[in-house]
PDB file of N, CA and C in Angstrom:
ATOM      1  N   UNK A   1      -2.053 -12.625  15.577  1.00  0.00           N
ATOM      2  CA  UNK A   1      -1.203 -11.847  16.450  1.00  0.00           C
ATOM      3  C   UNK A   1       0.239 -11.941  15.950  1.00  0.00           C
ATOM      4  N   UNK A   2       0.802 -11.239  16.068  1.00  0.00           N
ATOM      5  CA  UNK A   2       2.508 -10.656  15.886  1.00  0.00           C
ATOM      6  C   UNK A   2       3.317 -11.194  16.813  1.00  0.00           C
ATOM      7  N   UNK A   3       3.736 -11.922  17.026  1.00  0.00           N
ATOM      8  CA  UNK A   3       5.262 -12.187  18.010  1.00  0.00           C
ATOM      9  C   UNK A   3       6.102 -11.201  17.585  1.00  0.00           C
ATOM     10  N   UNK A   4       6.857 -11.034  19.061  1.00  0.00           N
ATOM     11  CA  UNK A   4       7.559 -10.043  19.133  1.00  0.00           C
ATOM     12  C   UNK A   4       9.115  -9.972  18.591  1.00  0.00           C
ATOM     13  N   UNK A   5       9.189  -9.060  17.855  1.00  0.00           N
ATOM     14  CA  UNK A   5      10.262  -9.228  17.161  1.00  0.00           C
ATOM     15  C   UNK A   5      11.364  -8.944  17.473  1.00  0.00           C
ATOM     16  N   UNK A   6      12.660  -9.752  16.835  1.00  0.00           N
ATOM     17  CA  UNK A   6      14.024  -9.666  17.683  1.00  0.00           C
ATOM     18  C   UNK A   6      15.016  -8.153  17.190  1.00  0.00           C
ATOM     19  N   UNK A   7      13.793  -7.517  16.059  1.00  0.00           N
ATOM     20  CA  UNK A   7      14.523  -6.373  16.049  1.00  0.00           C
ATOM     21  C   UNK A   7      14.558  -5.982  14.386  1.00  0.00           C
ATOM     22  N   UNK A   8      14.049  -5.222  13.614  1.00  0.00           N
ATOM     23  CA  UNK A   8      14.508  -4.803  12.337  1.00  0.00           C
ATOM     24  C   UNK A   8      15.382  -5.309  11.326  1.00  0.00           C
ATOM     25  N   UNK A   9      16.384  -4.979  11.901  1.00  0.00           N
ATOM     26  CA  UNK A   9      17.882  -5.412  11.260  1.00  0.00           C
ATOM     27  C   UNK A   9      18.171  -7.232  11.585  1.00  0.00           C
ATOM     28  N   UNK A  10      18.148  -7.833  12.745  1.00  0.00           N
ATOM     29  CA  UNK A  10      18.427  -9.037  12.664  1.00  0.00           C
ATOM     30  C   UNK A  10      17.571  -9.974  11.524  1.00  0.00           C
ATOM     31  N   UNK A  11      16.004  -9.768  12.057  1.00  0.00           N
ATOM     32  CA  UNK A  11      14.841 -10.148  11.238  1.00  0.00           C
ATOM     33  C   UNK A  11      15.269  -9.735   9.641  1.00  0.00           C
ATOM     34  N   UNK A  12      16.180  -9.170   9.149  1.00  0.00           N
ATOM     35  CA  UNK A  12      16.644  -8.849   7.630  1.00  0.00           C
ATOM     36  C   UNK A  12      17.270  -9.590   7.521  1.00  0.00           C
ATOM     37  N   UNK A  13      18.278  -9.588   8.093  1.00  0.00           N
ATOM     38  CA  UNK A  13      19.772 -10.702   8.112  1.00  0.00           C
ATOM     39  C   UNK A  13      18.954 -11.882   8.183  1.00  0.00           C
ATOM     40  N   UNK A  14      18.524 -12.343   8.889  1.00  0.00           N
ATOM     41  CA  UNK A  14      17.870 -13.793   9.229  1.00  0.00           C
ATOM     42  C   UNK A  14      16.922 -14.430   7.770  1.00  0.00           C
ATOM     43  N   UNK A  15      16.089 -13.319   7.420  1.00  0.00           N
ATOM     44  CA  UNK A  15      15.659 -13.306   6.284  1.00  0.00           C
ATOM     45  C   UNK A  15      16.317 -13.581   5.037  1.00  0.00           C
ATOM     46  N   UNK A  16      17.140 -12.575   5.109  1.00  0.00           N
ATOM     47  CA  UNK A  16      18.543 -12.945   3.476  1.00  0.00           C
ATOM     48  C   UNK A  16      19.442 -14.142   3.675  1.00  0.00           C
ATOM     49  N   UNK A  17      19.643 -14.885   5.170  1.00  0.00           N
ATOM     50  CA  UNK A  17      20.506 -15.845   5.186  1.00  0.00           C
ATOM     51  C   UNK A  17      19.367 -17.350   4.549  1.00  0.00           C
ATOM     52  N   UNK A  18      18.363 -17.255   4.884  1.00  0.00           N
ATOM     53  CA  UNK A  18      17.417 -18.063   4.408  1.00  0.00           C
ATOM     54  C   UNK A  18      16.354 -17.912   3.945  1.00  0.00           C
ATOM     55  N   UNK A  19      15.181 -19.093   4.003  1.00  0.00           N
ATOM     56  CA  UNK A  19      14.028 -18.802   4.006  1.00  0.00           C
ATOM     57  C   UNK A  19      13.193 -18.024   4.749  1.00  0.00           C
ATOM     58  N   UNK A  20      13.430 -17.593   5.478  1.00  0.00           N
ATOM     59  CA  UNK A  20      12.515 -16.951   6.548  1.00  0.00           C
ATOM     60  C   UNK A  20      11.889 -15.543   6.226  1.00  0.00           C
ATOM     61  N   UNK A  21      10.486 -15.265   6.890  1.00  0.00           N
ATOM     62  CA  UNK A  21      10.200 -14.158   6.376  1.00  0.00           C
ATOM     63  C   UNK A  21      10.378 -12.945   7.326  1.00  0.00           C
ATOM     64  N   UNK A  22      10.482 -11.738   7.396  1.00  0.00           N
ATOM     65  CA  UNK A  22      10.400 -10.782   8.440  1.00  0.00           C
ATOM     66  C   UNK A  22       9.134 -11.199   9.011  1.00  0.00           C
ATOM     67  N   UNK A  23       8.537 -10.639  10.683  1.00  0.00           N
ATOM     68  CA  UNK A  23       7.093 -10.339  10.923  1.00  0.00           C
ATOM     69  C   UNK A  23       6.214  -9.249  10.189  1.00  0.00           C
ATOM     70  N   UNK A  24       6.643  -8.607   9.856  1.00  0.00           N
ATOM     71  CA  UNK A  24       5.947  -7.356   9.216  1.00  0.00           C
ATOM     72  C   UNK A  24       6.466  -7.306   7.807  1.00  0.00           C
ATOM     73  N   UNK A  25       6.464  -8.489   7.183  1.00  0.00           N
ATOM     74  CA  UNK A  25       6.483  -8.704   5.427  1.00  0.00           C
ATOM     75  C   UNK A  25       5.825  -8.053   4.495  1.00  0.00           C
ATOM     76  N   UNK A  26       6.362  -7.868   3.336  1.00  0.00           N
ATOM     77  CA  UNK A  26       5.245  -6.799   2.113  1.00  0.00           C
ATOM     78  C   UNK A  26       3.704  -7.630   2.612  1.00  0.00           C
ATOM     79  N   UNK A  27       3.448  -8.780   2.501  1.00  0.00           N
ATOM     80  CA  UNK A  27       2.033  -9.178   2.649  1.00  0.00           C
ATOM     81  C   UNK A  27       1.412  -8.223   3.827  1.00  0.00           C
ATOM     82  N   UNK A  28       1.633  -8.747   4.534  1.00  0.00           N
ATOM     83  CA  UNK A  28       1.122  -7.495   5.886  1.00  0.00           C
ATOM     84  C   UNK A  28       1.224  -6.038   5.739  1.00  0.00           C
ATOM     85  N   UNK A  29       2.404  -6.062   5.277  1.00  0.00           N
ATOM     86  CA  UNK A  29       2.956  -4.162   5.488  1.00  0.00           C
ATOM     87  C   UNK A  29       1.855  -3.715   4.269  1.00  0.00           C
ATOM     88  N   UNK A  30       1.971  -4.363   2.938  1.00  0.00           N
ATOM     89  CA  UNK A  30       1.701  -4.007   1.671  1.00  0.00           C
ATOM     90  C   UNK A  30       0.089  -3.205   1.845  1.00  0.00           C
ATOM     91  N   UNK A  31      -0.292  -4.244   2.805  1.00  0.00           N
ATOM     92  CA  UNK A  31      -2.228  -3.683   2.684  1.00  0.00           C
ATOM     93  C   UNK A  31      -1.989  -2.952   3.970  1.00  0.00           C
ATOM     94  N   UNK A  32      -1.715  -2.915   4.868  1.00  0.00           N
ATOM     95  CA  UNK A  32      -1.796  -1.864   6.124  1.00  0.00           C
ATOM     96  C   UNK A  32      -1.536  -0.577   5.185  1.00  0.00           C
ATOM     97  N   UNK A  33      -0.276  -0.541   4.672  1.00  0.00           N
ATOM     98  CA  UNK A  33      -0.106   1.160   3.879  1.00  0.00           C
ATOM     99  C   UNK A  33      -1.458   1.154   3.031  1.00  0.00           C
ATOM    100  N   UNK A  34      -1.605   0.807   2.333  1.00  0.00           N
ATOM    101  CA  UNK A  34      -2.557   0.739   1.395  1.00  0.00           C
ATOM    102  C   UNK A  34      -4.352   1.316   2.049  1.00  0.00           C
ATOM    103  N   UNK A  35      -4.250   0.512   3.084  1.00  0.00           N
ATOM    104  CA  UNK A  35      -5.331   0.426   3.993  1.00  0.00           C
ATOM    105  C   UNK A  35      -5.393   2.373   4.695  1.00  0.00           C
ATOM    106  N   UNK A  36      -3.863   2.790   4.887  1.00  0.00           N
ATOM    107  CA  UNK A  36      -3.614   3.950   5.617  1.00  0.00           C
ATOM    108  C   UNK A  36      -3.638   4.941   4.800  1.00  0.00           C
ATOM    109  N   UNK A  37      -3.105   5.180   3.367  1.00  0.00           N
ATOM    110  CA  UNK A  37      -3.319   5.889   2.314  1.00  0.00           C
ATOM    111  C   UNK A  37      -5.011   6.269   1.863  1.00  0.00           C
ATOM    112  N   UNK A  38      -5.222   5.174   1.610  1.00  0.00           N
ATOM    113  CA  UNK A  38      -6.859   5.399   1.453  1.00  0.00           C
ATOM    114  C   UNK A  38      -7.682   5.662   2.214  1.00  0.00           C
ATOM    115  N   UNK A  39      -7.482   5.785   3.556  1.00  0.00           N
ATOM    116  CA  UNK A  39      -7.907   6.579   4.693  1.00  0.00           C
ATOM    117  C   UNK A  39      -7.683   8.310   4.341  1.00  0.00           C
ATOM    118  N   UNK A  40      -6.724   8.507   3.773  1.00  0.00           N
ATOM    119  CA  UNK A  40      -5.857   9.355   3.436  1.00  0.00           C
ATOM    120  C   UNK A  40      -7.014  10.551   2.576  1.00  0.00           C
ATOM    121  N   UNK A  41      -6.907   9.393   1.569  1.00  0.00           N
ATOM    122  CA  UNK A  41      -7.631   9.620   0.060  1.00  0.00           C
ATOM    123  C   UNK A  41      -9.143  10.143   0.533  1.00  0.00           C
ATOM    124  N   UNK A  42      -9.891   9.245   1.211  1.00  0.00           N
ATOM    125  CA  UNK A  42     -11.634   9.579   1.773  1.00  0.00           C
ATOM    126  C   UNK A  42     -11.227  10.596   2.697  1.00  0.00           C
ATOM    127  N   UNK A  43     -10.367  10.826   3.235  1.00  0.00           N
ATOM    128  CA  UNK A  43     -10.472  12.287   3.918  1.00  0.00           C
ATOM    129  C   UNK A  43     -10.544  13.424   2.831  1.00  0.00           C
ATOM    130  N   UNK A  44      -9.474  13.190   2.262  1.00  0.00           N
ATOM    131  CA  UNK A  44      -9.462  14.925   1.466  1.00  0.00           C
ATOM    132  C   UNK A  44     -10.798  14.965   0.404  1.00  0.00           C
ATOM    133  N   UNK A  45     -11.218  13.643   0.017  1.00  0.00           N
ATOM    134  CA  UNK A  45     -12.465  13.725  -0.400  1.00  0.00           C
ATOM    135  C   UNK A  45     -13.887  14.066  -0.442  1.00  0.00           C
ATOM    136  N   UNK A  46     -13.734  13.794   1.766  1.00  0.00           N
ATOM    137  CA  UNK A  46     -14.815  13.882   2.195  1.00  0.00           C
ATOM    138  C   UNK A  46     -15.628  12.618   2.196  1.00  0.00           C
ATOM    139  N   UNK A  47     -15.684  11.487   1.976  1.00  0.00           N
ATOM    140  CA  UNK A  47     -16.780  10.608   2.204  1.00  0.00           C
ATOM    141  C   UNK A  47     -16.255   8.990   1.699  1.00  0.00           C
ATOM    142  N   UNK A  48     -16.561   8.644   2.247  1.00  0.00           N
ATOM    143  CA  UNK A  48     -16.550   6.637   2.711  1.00  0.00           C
ATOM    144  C   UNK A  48     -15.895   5.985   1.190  1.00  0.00           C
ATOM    145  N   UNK A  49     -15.281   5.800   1.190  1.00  0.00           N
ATOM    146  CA  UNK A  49     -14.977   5.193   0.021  1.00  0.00           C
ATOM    147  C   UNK A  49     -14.987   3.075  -0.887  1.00  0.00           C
ATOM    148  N   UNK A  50     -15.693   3.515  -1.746  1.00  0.00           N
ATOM    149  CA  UNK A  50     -16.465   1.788  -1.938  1.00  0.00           C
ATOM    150  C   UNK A  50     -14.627   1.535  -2.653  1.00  0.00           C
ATOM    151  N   UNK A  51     -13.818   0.810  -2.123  1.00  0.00           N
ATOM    152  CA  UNK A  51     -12.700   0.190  -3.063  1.00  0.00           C
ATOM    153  C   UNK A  51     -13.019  -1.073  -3.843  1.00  0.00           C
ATOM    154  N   UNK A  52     -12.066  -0.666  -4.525  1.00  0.00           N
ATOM    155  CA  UNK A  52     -11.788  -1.755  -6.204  1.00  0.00           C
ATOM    156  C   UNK A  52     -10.583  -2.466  -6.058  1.00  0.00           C
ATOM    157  N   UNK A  53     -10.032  -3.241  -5.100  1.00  0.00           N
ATOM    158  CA  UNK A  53      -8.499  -3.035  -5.058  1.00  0.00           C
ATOM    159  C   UNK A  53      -7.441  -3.637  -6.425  1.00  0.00           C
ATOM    160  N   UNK A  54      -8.465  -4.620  -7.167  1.00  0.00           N
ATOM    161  CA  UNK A  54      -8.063  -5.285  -8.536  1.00  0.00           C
ATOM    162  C   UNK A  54      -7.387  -3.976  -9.399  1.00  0.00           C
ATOM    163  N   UNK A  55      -8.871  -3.190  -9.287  1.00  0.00           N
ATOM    164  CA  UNK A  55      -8.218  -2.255 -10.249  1.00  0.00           C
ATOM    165  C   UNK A  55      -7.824  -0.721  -9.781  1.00  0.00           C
ATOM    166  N   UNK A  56      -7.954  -0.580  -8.361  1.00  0.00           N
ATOM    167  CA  UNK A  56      -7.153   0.268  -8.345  1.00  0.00           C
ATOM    168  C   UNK A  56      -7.904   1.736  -8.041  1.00  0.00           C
ATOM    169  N   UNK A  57      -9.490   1.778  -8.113  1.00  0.00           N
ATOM    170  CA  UNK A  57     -10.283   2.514  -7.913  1.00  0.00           C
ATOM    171  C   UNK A  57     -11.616   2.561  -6.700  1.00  0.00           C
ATOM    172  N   UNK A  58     -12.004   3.785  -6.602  1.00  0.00           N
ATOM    173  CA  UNK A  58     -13.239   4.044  -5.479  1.00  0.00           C
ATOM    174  C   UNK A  58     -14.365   3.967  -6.464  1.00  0.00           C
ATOM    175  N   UNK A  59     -15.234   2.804  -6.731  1.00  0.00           N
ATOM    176  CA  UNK A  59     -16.444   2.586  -7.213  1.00  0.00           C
ATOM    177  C   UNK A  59     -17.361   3.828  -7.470  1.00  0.00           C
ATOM    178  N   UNK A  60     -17.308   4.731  -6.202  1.00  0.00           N
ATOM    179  CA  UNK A  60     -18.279   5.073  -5.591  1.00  0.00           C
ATOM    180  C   UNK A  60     -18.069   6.726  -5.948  1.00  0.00           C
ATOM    181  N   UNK A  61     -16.343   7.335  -5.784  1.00  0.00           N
ATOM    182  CA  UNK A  61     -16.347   8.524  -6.010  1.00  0.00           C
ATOM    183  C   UNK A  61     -15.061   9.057  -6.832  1.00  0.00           C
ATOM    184  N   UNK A  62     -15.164   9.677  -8.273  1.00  0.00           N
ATOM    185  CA  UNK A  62     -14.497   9.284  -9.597  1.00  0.00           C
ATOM    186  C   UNK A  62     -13.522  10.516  -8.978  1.00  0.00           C
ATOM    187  N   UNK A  63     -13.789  11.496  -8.022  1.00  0.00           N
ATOM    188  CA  UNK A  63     -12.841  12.477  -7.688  1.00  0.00           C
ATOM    189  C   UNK A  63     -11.317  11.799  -6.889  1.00  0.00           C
ATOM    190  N   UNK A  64     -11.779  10.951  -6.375  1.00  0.00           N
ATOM    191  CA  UNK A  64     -10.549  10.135  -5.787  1.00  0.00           C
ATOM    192  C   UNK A  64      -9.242   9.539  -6.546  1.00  0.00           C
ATOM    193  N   UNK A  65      -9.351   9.598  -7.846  1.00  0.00           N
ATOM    194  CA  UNK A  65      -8.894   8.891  -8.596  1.00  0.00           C
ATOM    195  C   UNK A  65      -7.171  10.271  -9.081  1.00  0.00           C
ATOM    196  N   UNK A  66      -7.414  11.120  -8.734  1.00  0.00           N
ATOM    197  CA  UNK A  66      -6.806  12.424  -8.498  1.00  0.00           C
ATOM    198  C   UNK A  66      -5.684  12.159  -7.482  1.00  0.00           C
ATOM    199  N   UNK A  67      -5.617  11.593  -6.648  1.00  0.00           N
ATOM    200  CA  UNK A  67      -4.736  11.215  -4.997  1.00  0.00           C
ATOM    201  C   UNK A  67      -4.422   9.456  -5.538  1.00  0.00           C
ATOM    202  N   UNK A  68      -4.715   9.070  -6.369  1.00  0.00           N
ATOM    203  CA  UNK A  68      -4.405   7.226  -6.638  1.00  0.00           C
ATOM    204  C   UNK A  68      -3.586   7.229  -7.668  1.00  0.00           C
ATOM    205  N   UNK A  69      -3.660   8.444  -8.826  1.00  0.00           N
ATOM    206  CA  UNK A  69      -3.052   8.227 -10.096  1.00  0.00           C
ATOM    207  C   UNK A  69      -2.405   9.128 -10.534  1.00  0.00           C
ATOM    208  N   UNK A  70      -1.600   9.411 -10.883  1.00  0.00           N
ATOM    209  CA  UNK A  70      -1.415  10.955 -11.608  1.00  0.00           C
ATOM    210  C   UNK A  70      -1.263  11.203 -13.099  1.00  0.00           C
ATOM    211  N   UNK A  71      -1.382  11.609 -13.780  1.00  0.00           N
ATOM    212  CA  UNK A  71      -0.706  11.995 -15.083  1.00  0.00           C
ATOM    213  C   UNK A  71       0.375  12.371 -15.158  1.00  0.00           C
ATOM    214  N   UNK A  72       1.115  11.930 -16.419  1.00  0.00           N
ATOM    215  CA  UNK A  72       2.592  12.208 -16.650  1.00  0.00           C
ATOM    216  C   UNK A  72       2.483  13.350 -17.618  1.00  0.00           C
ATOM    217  N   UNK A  73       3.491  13.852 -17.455  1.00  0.00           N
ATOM    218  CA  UNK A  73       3.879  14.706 -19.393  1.00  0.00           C
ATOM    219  C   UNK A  73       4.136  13.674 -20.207  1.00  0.00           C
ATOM    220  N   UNK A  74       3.808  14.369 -21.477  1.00  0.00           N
ATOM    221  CA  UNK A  74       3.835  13.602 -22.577  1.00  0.00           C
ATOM    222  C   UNK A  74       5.131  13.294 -22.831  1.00  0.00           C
ATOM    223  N   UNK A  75       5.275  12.269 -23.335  1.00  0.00           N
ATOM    224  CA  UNK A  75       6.611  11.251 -22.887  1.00  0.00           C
ATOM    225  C   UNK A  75       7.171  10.655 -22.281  1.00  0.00           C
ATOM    226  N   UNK A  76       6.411  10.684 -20.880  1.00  0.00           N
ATOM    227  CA  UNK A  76       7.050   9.936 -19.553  1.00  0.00           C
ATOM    228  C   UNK A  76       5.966   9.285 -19.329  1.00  0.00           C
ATOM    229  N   UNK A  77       6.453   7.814 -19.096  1.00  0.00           N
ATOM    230  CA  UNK A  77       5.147   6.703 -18.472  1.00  0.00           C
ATOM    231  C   UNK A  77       5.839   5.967 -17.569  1.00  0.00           C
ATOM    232  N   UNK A  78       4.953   5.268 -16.555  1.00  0.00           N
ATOM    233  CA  UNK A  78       5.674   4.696 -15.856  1.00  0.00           C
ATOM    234  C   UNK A  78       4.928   2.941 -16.211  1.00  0.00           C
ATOM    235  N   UNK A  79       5.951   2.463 -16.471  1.00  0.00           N
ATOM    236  CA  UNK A  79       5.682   0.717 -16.872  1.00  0.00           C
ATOM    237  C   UNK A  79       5.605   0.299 -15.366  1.00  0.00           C
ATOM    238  N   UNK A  80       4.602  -0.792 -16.034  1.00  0.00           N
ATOM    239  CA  UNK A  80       4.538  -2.077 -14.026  1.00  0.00           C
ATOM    240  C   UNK A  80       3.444  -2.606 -14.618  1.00  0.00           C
TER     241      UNK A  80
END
């Protein structure tokens, strides 16, 4: 469960003055989006999707991979 938070902006400040983490930190936030996108993804697909989250793919349906990745023009990549 979540305790209730003292507010956006303080929970930042409080955060950058120390150790402390926000309640709703990349750990949490990171897979909820993730979790909400790929909801996203099996809709426009149409059907249940088996995830890979290591690598980044739906096991199950190779059309998905269209809404996860895109292609660049030649010459532009994106490093990470």
């Amino acid at each position: 469960m979540i305790p209730k938070s003292k507010g956006h902006h303080q929970e930042w400040i409080d955060a950058c003055k120390g150790d402390k983490k926000t309640l709703c930190n990349f750990d949490y936030s990171g897979a909820l989006i993730e979790n909400n996108l790929l909801s996203l993804v099996a809709y426009r697909c149409g059907k249940k999707l088996e995830w890979d989250a290591k690598n980044l793919k739906a096991t199950n349906c190779p059309e998905a991979g269209q809404y996860i990745t895109k292609k660049y023009r030649d010459g532009w990549v994106l490093n990470g």
